[in-house]
PDB file of N, CA and C in Angstrom:
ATOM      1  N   UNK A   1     -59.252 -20.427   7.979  1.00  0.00           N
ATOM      2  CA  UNK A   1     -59.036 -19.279   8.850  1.00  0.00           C
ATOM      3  C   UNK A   1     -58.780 -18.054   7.964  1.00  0.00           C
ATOM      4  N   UNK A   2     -59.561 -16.784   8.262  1.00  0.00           N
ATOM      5  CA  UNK A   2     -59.261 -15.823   7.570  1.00  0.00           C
ATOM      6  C   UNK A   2     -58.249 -14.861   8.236  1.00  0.00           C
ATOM      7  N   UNK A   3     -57.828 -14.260   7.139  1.00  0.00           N
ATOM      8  CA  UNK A   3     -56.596 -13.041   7.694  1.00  0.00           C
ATOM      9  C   UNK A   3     -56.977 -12.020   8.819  1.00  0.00           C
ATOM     10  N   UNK A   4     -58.478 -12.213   8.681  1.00  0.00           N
ATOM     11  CA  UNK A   4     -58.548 -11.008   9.432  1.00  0.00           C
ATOM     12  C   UNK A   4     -58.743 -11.932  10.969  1.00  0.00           C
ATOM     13  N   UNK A   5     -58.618 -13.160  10.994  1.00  0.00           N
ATOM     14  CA  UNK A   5     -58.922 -13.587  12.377  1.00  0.00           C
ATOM     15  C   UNK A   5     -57.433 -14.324  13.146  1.00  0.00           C
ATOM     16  N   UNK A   6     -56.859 -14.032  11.854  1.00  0.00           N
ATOM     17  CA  UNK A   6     -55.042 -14.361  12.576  1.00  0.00           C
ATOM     18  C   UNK A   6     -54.362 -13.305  12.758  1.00  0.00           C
ATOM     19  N   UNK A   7     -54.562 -12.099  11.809  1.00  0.00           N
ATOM     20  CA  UNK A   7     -54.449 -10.650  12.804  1.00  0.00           C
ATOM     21  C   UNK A   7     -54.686 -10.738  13.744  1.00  0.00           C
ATOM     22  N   UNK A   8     -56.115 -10.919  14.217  1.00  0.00           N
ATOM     23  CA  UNK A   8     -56.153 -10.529  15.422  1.00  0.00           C
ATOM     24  C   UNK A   8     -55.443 -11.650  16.429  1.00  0.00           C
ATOM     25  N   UNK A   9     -55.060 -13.009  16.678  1.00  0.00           N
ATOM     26  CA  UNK A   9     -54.493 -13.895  16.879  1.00  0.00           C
ATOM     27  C   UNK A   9     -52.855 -13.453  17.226  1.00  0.00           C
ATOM     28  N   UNK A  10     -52.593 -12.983  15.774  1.00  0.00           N
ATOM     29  CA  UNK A  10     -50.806 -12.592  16.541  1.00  0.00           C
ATOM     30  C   UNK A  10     -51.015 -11.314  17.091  1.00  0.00           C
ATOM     31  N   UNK A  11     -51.597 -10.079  17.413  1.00  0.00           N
ATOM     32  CA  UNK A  11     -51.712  -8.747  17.835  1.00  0.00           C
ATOM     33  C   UNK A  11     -52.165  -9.520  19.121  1.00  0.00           C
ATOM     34  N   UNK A  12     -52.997 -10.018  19.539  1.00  0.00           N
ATOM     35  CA  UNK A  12     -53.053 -10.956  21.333  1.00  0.00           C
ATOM     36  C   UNK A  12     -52.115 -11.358  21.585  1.00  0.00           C
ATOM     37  N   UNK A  13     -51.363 -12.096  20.578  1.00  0.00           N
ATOM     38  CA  UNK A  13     -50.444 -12.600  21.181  1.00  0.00           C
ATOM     39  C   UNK A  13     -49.134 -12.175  21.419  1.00  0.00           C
ATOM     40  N   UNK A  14     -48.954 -10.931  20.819  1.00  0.00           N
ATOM     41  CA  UNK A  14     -47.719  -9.991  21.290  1.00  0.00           C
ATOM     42  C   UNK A  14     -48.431  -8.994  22.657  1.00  0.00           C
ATOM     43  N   UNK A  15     -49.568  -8.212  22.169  1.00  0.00           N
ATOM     44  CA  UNK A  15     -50.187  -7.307  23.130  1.00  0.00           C
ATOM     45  C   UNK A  15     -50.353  -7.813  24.662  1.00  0.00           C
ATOM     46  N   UNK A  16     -50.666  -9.042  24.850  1.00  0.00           N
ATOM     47  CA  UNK A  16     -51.042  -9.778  26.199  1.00  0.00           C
ATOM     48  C   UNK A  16     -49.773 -10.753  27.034  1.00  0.00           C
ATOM     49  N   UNK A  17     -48.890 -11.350  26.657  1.00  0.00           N
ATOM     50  CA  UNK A  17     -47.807 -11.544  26.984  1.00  0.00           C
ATOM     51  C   UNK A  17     -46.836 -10.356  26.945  1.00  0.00           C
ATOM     52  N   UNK A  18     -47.007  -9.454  26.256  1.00  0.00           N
ATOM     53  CA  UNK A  18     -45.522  -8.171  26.217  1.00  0.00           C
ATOM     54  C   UNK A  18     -46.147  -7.445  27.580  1.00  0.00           C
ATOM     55  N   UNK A  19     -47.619  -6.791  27.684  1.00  0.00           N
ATOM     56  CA  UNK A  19     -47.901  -5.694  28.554  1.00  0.00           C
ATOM     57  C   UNK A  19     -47.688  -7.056  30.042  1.00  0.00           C
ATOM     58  N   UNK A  20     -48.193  -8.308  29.809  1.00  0.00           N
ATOM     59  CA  UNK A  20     -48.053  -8.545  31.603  1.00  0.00           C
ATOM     60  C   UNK A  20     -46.290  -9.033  31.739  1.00  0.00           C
ATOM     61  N   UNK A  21     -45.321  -9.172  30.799  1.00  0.00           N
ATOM     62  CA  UNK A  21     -43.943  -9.037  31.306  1.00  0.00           C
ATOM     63  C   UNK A  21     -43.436  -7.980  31.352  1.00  0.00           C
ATOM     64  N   UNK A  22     -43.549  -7.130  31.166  1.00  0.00           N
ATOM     65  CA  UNK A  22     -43.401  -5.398  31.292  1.00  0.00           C
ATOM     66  C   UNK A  22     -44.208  -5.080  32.286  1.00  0.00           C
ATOM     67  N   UNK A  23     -45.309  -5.709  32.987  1.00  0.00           N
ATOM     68  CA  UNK A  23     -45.936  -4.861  34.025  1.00  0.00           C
ATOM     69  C   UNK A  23     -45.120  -5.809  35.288  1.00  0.00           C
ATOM     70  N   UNK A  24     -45.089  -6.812  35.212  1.00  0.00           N
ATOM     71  CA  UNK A  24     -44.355  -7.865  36.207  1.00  0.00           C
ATOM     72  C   UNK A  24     -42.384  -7.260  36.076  1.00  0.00           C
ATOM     73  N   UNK A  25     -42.197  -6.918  35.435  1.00  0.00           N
ATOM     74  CA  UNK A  25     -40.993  -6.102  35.089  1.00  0.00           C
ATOM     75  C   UNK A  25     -40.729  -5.201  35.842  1.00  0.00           C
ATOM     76  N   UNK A  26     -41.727  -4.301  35.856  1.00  0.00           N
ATOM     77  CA  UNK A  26     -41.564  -2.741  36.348  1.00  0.00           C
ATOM     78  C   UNK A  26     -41.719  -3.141  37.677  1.00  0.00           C
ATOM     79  N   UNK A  27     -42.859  -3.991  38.391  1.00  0.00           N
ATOM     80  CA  UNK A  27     -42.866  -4.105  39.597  1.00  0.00           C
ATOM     81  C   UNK A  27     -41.808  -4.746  40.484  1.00  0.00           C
ATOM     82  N   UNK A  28     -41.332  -6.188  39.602  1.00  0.00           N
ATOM     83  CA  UNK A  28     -40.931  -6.471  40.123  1.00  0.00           C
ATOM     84  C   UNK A  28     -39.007  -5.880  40.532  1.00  0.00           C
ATOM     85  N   UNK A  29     -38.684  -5.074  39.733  1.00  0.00           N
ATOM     86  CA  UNK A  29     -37.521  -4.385  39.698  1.00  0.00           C
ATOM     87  C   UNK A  29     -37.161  -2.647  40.189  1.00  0.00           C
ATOM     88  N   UNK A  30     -38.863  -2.825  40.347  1.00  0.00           N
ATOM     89  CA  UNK A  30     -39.452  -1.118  40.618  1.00  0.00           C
ATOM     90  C   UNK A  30     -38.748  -0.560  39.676  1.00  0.00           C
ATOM     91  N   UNK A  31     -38.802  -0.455  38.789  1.00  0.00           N
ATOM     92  CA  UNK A  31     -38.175   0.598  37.604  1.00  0.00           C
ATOM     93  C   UNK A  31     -39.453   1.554  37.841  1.00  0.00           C
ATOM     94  N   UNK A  32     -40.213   1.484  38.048  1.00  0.00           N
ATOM     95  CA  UNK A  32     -41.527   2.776  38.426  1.00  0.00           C
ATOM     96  C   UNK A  32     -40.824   3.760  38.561  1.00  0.00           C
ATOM     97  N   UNK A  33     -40.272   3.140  40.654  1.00  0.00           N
ATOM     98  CA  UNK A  33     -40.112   4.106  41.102  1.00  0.00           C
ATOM     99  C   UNK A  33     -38.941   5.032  41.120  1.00  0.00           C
ATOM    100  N   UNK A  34     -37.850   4.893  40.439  1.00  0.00           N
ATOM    101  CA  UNK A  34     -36.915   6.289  39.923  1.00  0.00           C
ATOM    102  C   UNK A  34     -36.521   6.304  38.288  1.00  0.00           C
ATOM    103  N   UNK A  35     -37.725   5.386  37.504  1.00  0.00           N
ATOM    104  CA  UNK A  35     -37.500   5.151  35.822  1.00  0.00           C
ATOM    105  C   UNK A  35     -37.959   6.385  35.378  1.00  0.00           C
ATOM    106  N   UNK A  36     -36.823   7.072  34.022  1.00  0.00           N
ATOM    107  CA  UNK A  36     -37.604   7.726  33.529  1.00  0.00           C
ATOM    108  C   UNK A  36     -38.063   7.005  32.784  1.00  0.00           C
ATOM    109  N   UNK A  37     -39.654   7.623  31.944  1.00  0.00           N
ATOM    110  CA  UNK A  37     -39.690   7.518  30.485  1.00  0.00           C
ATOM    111  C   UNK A  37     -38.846   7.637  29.203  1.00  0.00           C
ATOM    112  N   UNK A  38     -38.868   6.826  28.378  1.00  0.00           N
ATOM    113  CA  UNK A  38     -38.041   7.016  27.331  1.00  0.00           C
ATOM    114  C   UNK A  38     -37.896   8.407  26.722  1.00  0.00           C
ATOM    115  N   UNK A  39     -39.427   8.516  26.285  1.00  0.00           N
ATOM    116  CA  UNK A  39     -39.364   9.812  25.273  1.00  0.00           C
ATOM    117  C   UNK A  39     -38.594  11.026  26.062  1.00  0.00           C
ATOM    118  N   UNK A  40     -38.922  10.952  27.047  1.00  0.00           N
ATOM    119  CA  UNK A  40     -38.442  12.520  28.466  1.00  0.00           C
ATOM    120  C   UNK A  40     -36.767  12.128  28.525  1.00  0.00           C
ATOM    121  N   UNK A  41     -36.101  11.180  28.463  1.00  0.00           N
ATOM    122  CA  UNK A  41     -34.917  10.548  28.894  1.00  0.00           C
ATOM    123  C   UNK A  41     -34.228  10.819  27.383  1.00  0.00           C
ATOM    124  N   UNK A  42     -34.880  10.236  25.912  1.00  0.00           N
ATOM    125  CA  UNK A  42     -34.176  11.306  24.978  1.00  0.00           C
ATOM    126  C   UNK A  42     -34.300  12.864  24.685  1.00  0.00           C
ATOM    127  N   UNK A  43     -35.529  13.235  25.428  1.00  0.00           N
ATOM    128  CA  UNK A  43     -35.215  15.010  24.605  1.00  0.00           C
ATOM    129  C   UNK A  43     -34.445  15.411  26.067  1.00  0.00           C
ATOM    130  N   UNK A  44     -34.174  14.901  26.839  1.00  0.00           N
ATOM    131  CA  UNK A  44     -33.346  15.576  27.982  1.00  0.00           C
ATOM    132  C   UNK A  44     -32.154  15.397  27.669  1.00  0.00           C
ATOM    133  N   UNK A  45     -31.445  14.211  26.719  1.00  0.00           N
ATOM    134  CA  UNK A  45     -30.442  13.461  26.121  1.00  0.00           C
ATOM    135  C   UNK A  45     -29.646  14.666  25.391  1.00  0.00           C
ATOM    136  N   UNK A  46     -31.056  14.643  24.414  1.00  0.00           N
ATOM    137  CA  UNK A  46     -30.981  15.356  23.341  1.00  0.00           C
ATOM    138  C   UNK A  46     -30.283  16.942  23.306  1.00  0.00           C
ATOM    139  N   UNK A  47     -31.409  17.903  24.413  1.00  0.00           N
ATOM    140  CA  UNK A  47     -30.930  19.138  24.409  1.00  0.00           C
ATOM    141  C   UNK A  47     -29.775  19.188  25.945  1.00  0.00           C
ATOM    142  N   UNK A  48     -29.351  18.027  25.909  1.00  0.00           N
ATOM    143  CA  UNK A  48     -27.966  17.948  26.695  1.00  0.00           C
ATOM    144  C   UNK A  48     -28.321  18.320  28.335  1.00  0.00           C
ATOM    145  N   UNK A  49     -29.230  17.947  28.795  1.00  0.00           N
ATOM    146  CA  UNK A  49     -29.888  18.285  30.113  1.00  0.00           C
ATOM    147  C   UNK A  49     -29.961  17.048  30.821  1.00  0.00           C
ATOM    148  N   UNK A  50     -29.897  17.096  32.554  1.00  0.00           N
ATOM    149  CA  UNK A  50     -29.854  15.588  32.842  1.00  0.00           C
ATOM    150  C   UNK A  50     -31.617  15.657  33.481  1.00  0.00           C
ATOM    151  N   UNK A  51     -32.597  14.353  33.545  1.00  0.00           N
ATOM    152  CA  UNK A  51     -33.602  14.462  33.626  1.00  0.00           C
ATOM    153  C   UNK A  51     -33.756  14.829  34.657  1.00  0.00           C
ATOM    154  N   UNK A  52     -34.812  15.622  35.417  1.00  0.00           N
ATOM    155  CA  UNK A  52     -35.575  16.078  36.785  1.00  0.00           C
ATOM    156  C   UNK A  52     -35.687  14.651  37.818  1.00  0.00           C
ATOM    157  N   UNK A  53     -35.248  14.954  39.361  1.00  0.00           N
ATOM    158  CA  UNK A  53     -35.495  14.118  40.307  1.00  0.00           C
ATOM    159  C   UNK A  53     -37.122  13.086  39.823  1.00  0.00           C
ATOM    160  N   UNK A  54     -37.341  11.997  39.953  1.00  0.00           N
ATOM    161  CA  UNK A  54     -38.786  11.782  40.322  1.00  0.00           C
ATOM    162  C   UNK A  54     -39.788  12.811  41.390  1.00  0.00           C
ATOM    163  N   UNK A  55     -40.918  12.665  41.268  1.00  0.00           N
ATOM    164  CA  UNK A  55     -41.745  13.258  42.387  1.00  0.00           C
ATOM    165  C   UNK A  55     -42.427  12.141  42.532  1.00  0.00           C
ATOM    166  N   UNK A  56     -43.122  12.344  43.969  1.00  0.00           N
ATOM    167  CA  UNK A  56     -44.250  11.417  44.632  1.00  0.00           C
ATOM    168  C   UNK A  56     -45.554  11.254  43.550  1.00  0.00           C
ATOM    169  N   UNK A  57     -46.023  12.067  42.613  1.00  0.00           N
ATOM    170  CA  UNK A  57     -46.566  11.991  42.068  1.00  0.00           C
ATOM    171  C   UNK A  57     -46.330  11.182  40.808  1.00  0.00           C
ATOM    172  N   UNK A  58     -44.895  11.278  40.213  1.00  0.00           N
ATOM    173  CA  UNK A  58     -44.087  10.372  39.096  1.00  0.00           C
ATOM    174  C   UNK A  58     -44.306   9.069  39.431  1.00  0.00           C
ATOM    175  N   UNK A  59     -43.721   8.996  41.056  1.00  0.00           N
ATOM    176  CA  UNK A  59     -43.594   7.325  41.474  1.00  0.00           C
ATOM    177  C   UNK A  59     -45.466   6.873  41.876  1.00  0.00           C
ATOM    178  N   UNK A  60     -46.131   7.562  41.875  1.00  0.00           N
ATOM    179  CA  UNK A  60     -47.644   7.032  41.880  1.00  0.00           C
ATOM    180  C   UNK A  60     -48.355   6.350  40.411  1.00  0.00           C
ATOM    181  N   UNK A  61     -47.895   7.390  39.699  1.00  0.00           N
ATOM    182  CA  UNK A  61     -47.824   7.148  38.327  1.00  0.00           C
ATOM    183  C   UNK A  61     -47.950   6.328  37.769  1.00  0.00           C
ATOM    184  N   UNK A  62     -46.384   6.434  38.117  1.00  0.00           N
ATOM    185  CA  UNK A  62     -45.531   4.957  37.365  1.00  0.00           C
ATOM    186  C   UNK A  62     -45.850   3.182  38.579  1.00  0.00           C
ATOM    187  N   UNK A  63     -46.383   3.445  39.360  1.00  0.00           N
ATOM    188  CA  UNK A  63     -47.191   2.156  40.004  1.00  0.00           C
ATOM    189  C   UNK A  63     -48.556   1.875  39.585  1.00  0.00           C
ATOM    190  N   UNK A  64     -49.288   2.941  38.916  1.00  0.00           N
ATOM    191  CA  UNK A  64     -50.468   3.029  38.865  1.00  0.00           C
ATOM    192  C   UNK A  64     -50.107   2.147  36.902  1.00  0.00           C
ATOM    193  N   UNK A  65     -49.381   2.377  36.445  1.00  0.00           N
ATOM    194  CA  UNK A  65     -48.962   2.054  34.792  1.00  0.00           C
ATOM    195  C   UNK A  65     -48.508   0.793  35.132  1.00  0.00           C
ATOM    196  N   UNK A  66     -47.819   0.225  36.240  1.00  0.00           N
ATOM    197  CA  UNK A  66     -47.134  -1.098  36.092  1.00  0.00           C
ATOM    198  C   UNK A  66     -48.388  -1.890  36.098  1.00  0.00           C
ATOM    199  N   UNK A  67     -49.218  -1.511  37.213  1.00  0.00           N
ATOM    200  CA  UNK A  67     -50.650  -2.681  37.647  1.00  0.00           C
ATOM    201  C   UNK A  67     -51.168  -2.638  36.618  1.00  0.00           C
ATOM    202  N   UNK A  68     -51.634  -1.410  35.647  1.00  0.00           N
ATOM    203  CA  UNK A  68     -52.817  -1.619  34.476  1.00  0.00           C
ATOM    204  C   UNK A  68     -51.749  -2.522  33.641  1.00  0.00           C
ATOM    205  N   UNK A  69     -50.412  -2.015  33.532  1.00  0.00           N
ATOM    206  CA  UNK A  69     -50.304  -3.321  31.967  1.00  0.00           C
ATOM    207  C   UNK A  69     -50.117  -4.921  32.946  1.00  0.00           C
ATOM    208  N   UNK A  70     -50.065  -4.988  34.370  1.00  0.00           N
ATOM    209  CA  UNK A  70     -50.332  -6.794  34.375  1.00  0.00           C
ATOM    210  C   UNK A  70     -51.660  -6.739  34.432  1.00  0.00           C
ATOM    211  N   UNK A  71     -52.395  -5.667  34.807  1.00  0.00           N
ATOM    212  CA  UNK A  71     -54.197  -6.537  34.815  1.00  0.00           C
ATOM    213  C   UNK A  71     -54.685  -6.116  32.835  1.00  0.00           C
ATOM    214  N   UNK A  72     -54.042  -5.450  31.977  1.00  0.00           N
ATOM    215  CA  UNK A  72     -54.590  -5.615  30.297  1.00  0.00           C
ATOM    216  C   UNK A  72     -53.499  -6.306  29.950  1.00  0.00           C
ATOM    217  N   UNK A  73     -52.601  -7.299  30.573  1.00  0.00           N
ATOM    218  CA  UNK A  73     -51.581  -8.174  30.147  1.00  0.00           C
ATOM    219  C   UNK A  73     -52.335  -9.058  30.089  1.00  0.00           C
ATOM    220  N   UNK A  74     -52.917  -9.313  31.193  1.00  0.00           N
ATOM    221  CA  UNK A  74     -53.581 -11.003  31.525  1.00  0.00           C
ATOM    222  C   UNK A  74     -55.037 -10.937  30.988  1.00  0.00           C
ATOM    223  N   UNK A  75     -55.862 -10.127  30.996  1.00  0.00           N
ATOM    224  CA  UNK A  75     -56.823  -9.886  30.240  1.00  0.00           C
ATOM    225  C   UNK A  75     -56.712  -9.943  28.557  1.00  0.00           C
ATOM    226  N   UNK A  76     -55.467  -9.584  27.745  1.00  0.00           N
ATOM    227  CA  UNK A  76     -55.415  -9.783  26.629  1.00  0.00           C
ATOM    228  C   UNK A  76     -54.784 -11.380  26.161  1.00  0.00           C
ATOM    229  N   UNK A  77     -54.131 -11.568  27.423  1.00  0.00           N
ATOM    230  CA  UNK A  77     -53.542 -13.077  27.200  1.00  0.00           C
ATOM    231  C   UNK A  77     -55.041 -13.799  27.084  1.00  0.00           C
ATOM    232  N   UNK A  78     -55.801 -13.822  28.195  1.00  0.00           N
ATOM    233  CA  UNK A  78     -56.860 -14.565  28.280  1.00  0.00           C
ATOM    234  C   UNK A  78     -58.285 -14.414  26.760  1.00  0.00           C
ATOM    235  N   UNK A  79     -57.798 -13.027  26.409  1.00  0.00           N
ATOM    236  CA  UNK A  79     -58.945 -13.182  25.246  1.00  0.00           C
ATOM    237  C   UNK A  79     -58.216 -13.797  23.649  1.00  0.00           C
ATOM    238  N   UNK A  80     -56.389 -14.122  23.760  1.00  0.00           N
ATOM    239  CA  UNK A  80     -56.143 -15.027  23.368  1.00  0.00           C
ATOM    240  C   UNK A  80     -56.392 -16.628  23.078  1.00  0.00           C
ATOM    241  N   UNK A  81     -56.279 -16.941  24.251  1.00  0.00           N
ATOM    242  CA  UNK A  81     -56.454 -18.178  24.470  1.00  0.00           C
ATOM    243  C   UNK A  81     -57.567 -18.370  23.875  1.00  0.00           C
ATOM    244  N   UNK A  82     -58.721 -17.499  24.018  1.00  0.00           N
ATOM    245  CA  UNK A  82     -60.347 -18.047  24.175  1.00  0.00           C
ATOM    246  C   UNK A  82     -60.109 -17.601  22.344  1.00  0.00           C
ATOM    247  N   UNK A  83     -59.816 -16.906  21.478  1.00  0.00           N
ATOM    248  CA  UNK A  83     -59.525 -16.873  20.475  1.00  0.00           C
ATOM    249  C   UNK A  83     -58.570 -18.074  19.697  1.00  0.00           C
ATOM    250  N   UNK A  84     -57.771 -18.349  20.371  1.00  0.00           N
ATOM    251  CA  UNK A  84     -56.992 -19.568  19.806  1.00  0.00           C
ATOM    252  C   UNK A  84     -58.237 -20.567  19.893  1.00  0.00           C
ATOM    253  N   UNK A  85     -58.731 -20.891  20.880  1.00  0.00           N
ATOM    254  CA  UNK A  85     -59.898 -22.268  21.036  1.00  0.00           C
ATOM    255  C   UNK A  85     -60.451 -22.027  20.660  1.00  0.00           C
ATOM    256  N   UNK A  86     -61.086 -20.702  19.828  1.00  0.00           N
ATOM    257  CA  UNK A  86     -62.416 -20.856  19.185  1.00  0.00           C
ATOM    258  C   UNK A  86     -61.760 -21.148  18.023  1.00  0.00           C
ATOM    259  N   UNK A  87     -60.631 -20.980  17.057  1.00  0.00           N
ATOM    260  CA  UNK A  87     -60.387 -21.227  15.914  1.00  0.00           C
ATOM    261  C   UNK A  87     -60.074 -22.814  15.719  1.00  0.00           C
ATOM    262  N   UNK A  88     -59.356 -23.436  17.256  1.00  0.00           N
ATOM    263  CA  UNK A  88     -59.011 -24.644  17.128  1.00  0.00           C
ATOM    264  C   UNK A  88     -60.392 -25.438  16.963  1.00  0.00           C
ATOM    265  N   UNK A  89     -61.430 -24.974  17.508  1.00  0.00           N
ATOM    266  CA  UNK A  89     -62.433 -26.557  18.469  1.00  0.00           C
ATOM    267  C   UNK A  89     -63.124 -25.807  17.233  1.00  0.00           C
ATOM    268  N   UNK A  90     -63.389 -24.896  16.201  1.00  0.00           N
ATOM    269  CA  UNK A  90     -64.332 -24.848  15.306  1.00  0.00           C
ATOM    270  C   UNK A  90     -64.537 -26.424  14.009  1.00  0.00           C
ATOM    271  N   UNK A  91     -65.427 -26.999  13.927  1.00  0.00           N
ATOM    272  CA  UNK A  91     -65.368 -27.902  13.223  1.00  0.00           C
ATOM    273  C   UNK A  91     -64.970 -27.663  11.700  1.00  0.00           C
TER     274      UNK A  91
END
């Protein structure tokens, strides 16, 4: 097995299990719908300000971000797997 094909092996295998428990996360706890973002949540921290209400548009957003990371969660899990079996079943 070469390096460059177990790179890609552990990068699936963090990228595709992390985005679909973080997308199953957000939904299932709705952190969507009144979460800030990190980065916005420290410079609001930062210059001592408390963050802005959500808007209808924030909470669309942030539902529209939970679904893509479980559907490129399970899509990267799955091009795992098919990567793990091609390295395993190679003779």
């Amino acid at each position: 097995m070469a390096l460059k094909e177990l790179g890609l092996v552990v990068l699936l295998t963090l990228l595709g299990p992390g985005f679909l428990a973080l997308g199953v996360w957000n939904l299932r706890t709705r952190a969507w719908r009144d979460g800030v973002p990190a980065l916005e949540l420290l410079i609001d921290r930062t210059i001592g300000e408390e963050p802005p209400p959500r808007t209808k548009t924030d909470r669309a957003l942030g539902r529209i971000n939970a679904w893509l990371l479980v559907i490129f969660g399970g899509f990267f899990s799955l091009c795992d797997f098919a990567a793990i079996y091609s390295l395993v079943s190679e003779p």
